[in-house]
Structure formats: structure tokens, C-alpha cells
Protein backbone atom coordinates (compact mmCIF):
# COMPACT_ATOMS: atom_id res chain seq x y z
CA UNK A 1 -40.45 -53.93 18.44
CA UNK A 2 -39.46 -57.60 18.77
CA UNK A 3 -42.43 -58.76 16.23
CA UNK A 4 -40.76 -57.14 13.51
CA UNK A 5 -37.46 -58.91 14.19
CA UNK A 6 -39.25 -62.06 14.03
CA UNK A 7 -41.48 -60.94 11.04
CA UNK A 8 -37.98 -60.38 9.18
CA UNK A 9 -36.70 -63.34 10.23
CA UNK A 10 -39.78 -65.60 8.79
CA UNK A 11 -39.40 -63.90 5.63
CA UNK A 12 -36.17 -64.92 5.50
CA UNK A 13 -36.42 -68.12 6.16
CA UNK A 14 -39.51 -68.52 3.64
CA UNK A 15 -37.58 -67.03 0.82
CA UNK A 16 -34.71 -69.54 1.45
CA UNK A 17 -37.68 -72.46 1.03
CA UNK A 18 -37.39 -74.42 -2.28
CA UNK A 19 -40.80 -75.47 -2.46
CA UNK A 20 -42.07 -71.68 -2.52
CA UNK A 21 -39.89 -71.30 -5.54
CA UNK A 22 -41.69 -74.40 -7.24
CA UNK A 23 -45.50 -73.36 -6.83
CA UNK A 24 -44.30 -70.06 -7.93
CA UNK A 25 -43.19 -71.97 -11.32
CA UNK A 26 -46.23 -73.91 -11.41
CA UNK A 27 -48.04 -70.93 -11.04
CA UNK A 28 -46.64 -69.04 -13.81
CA UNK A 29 -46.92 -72.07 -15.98
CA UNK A 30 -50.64 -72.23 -15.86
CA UNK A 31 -50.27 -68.36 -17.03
CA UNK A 32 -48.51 -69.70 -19.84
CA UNK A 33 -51.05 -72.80 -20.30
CA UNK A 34 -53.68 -69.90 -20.24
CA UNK A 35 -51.98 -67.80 -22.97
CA UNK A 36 -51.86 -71.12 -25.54
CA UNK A 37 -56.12 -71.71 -24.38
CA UNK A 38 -56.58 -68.09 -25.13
CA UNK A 39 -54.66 -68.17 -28.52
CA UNK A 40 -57.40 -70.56 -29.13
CA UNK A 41 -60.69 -69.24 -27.71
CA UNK A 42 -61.26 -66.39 -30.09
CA UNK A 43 -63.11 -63.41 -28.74
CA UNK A 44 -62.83 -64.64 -24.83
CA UNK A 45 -58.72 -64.27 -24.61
CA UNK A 46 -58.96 -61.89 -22.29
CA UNK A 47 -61.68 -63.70 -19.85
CA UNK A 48 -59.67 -66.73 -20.04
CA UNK A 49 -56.55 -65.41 -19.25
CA UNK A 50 -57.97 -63.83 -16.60
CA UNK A 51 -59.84 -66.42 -14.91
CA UNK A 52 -57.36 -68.92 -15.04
CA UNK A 53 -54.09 -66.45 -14.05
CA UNK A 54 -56.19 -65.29 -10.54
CA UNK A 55 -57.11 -68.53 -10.32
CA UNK A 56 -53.49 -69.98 -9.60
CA UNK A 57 -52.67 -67.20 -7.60
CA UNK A 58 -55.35 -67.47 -5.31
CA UNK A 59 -54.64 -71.33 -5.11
CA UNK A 60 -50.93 -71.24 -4.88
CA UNK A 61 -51.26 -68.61 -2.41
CA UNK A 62 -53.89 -70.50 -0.14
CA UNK A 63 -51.54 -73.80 -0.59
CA UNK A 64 -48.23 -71.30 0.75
CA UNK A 65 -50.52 -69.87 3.66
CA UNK A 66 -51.55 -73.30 4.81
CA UNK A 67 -49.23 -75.60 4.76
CA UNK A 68 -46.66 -73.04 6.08
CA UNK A 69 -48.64 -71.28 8.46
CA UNK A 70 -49.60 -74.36 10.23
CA UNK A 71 -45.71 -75.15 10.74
CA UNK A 72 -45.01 -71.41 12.07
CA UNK A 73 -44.94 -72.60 15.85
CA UNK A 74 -44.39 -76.89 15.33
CA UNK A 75 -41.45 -76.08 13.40
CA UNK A 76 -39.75 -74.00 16.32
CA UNK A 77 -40.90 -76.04 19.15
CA UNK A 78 -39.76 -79.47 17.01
CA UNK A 79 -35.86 -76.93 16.64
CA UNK A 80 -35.65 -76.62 20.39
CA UNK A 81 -35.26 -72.89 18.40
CA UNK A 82 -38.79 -71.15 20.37
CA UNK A 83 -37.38 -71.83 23.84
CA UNK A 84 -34.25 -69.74 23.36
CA UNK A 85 -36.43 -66.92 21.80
CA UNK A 86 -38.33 -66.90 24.28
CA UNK A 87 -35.25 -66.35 26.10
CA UNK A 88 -34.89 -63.04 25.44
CA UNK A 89 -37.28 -60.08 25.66
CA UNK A 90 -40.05 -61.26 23.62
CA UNK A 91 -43.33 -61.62 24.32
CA UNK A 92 -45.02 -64.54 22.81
CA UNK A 93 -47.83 -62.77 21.40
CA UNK A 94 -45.05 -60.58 19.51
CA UNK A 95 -43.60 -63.75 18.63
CA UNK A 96 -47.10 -64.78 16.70
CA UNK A 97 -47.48 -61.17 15.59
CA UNK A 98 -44.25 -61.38 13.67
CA UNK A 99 -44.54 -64.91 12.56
CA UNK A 100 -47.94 -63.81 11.31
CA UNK A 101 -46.61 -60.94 9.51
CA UNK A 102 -43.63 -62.33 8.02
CA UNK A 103 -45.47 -65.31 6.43
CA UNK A 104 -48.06 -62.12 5.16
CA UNK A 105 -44.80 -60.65 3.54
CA UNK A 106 -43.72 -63.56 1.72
CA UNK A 107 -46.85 -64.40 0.12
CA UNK A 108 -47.74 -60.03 -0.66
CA UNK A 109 -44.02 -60.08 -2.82
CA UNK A 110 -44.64 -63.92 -3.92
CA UNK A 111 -48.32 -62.29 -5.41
CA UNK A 112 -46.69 -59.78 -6.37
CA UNK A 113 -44.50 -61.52 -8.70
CA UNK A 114 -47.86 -64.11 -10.09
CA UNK A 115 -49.40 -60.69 -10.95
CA UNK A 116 -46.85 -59.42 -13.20
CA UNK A 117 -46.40 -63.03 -14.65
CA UNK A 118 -50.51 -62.38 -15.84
CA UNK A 119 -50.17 -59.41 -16.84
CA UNK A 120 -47.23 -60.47 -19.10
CA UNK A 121 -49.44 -62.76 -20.02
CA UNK A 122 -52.06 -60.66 -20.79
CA UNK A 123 -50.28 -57.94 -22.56
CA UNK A 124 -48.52 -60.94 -24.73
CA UNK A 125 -52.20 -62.15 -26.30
CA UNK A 126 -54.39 -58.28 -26.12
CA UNK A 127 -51.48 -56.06 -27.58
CA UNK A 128 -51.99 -54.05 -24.92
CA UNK A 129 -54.34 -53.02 -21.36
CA UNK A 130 -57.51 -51.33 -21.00
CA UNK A 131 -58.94 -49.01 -18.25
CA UNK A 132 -61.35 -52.25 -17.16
CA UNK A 133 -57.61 -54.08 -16.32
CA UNK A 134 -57.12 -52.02 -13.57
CA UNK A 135 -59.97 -54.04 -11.75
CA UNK A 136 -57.50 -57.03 -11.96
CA UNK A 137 -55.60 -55.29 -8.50
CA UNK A 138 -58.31 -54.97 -6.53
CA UNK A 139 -58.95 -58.95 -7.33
CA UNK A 140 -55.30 -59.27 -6.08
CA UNK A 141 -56.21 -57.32 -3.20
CA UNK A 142 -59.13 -59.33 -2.41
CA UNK A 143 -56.60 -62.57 -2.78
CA UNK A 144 -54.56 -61.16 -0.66
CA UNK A 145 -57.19 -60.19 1.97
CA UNK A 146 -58.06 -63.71 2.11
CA UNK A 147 -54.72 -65.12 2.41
CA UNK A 148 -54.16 -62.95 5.20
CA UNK A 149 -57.31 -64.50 6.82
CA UNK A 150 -56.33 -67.73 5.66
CA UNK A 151 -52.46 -67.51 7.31
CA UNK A 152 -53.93 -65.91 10.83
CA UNK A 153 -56.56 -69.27 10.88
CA UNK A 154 -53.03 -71.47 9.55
CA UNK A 155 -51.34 -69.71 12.66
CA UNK A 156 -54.21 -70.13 15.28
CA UNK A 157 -54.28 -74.05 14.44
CA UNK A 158 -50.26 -74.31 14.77
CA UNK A 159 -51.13 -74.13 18.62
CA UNK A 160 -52.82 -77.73 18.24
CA UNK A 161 -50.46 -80.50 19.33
CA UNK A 162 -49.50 -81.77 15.70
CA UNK A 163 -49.17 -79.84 11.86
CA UNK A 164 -51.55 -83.27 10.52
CA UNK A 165 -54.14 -82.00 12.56
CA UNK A 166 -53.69 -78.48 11.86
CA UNK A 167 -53.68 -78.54 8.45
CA UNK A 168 -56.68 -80.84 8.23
CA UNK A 169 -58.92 -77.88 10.61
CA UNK A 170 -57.71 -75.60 8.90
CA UNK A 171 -58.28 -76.78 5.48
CA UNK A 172 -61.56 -77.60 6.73
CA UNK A 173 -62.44 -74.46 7.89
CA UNK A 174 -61.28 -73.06 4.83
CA UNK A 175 -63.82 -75.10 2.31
CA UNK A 176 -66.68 -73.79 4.90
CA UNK A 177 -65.83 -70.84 4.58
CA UNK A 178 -66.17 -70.71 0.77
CA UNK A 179 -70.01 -72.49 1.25
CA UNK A 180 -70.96 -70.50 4.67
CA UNK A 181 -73.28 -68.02 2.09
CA UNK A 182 -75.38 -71.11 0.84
CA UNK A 183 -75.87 -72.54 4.51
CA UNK A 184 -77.38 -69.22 5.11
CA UNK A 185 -79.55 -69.19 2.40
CA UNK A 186 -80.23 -72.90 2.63
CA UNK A 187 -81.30 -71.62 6.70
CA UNK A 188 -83.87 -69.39 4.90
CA UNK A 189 -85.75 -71.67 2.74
CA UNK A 190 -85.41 -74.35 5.08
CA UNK A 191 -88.40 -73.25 6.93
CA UNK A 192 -87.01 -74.50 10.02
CA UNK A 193 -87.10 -71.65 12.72
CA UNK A 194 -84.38 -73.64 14.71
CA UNK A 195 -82.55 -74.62 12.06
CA UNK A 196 -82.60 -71.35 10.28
CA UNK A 197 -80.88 -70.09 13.38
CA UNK A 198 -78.27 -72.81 14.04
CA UNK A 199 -77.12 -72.12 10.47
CA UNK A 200 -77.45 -68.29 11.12
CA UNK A 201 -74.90 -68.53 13.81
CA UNK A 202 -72.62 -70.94 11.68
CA UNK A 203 -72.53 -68.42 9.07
CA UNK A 204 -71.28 -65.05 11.22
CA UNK A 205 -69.31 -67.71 13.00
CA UNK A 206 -67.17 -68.81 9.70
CA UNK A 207 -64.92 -66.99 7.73
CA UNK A 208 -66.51 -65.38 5.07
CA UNK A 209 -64.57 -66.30 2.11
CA UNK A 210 -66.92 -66.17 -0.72
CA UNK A 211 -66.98 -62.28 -0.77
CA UNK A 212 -63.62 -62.16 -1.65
CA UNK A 213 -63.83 -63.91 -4.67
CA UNK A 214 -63.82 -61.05 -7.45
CA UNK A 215 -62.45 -63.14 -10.21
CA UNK A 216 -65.20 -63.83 -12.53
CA UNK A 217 -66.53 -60.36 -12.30
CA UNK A 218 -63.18 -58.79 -12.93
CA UNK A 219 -62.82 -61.18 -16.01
CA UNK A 220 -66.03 -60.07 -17.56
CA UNK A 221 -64.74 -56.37 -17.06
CA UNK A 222 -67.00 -55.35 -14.22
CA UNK A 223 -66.08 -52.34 -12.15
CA UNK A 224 -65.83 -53.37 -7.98
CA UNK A 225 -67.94 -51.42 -6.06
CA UNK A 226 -65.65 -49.15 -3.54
CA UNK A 227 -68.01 -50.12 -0.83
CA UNK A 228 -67.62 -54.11 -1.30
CA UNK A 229 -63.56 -52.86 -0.77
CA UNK A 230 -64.02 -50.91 2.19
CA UNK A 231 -66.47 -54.00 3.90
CA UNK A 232 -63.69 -56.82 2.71
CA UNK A 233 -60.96 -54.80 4.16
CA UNK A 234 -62.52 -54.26 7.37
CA UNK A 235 -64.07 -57.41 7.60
CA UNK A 236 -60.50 -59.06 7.13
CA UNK A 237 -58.48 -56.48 9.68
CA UNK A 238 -61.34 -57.56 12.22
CA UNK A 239 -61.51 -61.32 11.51
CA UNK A 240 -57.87 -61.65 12.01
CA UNK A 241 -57.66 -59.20 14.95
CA UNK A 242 -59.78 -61.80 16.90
CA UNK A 243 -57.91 -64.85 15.33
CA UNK A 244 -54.44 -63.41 16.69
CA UNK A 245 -55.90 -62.64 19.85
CA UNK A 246 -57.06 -66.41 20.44
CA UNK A 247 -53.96 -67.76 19.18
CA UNK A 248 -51.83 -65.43 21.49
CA UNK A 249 -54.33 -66.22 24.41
CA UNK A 250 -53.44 -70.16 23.21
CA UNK A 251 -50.27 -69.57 23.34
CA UNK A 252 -49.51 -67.42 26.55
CA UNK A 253 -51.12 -70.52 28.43
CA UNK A 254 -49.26 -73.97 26.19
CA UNK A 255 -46.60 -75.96 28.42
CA UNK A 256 -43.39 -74.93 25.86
CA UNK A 257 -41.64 -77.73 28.64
């Protein structure tokens, strides 16, 4: 299938990107900055570390998934490369397929690579990991889950006519997303029928970021319920299934002339 050719090919050419090389730094010197803050925070090393080492992954990773997703299609079109894709037997929803999974692959083995830095990190300071670390993955998994959502959003607003624009709607949408839990509850206590509704709709209508943020409960050693996993996961595959099918149906219909 042609997608995977092109998913290969991103992944390539996002591992060959410097700047990818220099959040990754940045991200494992907050790890570091967090093992010198828990060397000093007796009794909450472990909380610290683990707040602030999921913290830079999920932020390095959103940073990654916007400001490269939103250059997946620009970046082509501005190389005169897309047309002679195009060219050849692909079809240009395979063409956002793969560029979608390809920019999913760099930042899965770029997460990858944060997540051992932490637990480095926290193996250096607690002399060792307890059952309750395992909890730390499926906060990784939950990062991930929302990068996904974040790249397939990054990759739906490369269609728009410049990456300024794209980057600012998607970065947008992205804050929203993070608040679109208080707009419902701010709809309930309102006690505005039509405004209780407006914001209803907002809410289903925005990415749901907010329930993929497991940090602070993994840090305080709480279990994740299997059930919260299972509704992330196919909350995610179904989010971006619609995404990808508006950006293809985007792109099928852009003048590439």
C-alpha cells in the first residue's frame, strides 16, 4: 500500500530534522532538572519526578505534532515535491494516511526514548521501581493518544492556504480542547437553557483532551481504571477517523495547480 511508502518516507525525513533532536535534549534536561528538585523535596521525589518528566513529554510531543504536522502538505506543495507524487499511483487520501502515520511514528520512538530518559531518572533518585510505576505507561499511552489526535487536527489544518494560519487553529483548538470539560459544566450552572445547549454542542464538538491527562494521578500512585483506557482509546481511533476523513475529503477537492 502506497501510505506506507509515504509513512516511511516522513519518518525519514523527521529523523533527519535537527530541531527534533533539540526538544528531545531539552526534554531530557528537564528530567535531569527534576532529579536535582527531587534530591531536594524529601519524601515527594518520586511525585516530582514524575510530574515534571510526563510533563515535558507531553509538551515536547504536542510542540513536534504541531508545528510539524501543520507543514506535512505546505512543505510538499512549497517543493513542487506533491505534484510528482501524485504522479504515480497514489491516492491522495493514502498520501495523508501515510503522512499521518509517519509523523505518528516519529513522535511513538521519540516518546519512547523521553520515557526511558524518566525512568533513568527515576531509578537514579528511588533505588529502584515499584508495582504503582507501571501506571507511568499507560500515562505515556494516554500522551500518545493525544498526540495522535493532536497530529490528525495538525494534518487537517495543513489543507488551509498558509502553515501561520494553521498552526494558530490548530493551537487554538488545542487549548479548547484542554477547557471543553469546564464549558460544560459552566453550561450546567449557567442556568441558561440556550446557553447550556450551545455549550453542550461545543463540548462533543471539541476534542476532548482533558481525559487524557493521567499525570497527576499516576504521580500520586493511583491505579487507571481499565475502562477510562478502553473509552480514551476508542474515543481517539474515532476522533481521528473523522479528522482524516475531512482532511482527505479537503484534499481530494484543493486546486494542487
Amino acid at each position: 500500500m502506497m501510505a506506507g511508502t509515504v509513512a516511511i518516507n516522513t519518518f525519514r525525513e523527521a529523523v533527519r530534522d535537527r530541531v527534533l533532536y533539540n526538544l528531545i535534549f531539552f526534554a531530557l534536561a528537564m528530567m535531569a532538572a527534576a532529579v536535582f528538585v527531587g534530591q531536594i523535596t524529601i519524601g515527594i521525589e518520586r511525585l516530582v519526578i514524575i510530574n515534571l518528566g510526563l510533563t515535558a513529554i507531553s509538551l515536547i510531543g504536542t510542540v513536534m505534532a504541531i508545528f510539524i504536522g501543520v507543514g506535512l502538505v505546505y512543505k510538499e506543495m512549497e517543493k513542487r515535491t506533491l505534484y510528482s507524487l501524485l504522479a504515480k499511483p497514489v491516492r491522495r487520501w493514502e498520501f495523508l494516511v501515510g503522512k499521518f502515520a509517519g509523523l505518528v511514528l516519529t513522535l511513538a520512538v521519540n516518546t519512547a526514548l523521553m520515557t526511558l530518559g524518566l525512568a533513568a531518572a527515576l531509578f537514579y533518585v528511588t533505588r529502584g521501581f515499584s508495582r504503582a510505576d507501571t501506571s507511568i505507561l499507560v500515562a505515556v499511552y494516554f500522551i500518545l493518544l493525544e498526540l495522535a489526535l493532536v497530529t490528525a487536527l495538525a494534518l487537517f489544518f495543513s489543507c488551509f492556504p498558509t502553515p501561520m494560519l494553521s498552526t494558530l487553529l490548530t493551537l487554538g483548538l488545542f487549548v479548547a480542547g484542554q477547557f471543553s470539560t469546564a464549558l460544560r459544566e459552566y453550561g450546567h450552572v449557567a442556568h441558561n437553557r440556550a446557553l447550556e445547549l450551545l455549550l453542550g454542542a461545543i463540548y462533543y464538538l471539541l476534542p476532548n483532551f482533558h481525559n487524557f491527562n493521567a499525570i497527576g494521578a499516576v504521580a500520586h500512585g493511583d491505579a487507571i481504571p481499565g475502562a477510562l483506557i478502553l473509552h480514551n482509546t476508542l474515543y481517539a481511533v474515532l476522533y481521528i477517523t473523522v479528522v482524516l476523513l475531512g482532511a482527505s475529503a479537503i484534499f481530494a477537492n484543493m486546486d494542487l495547480k
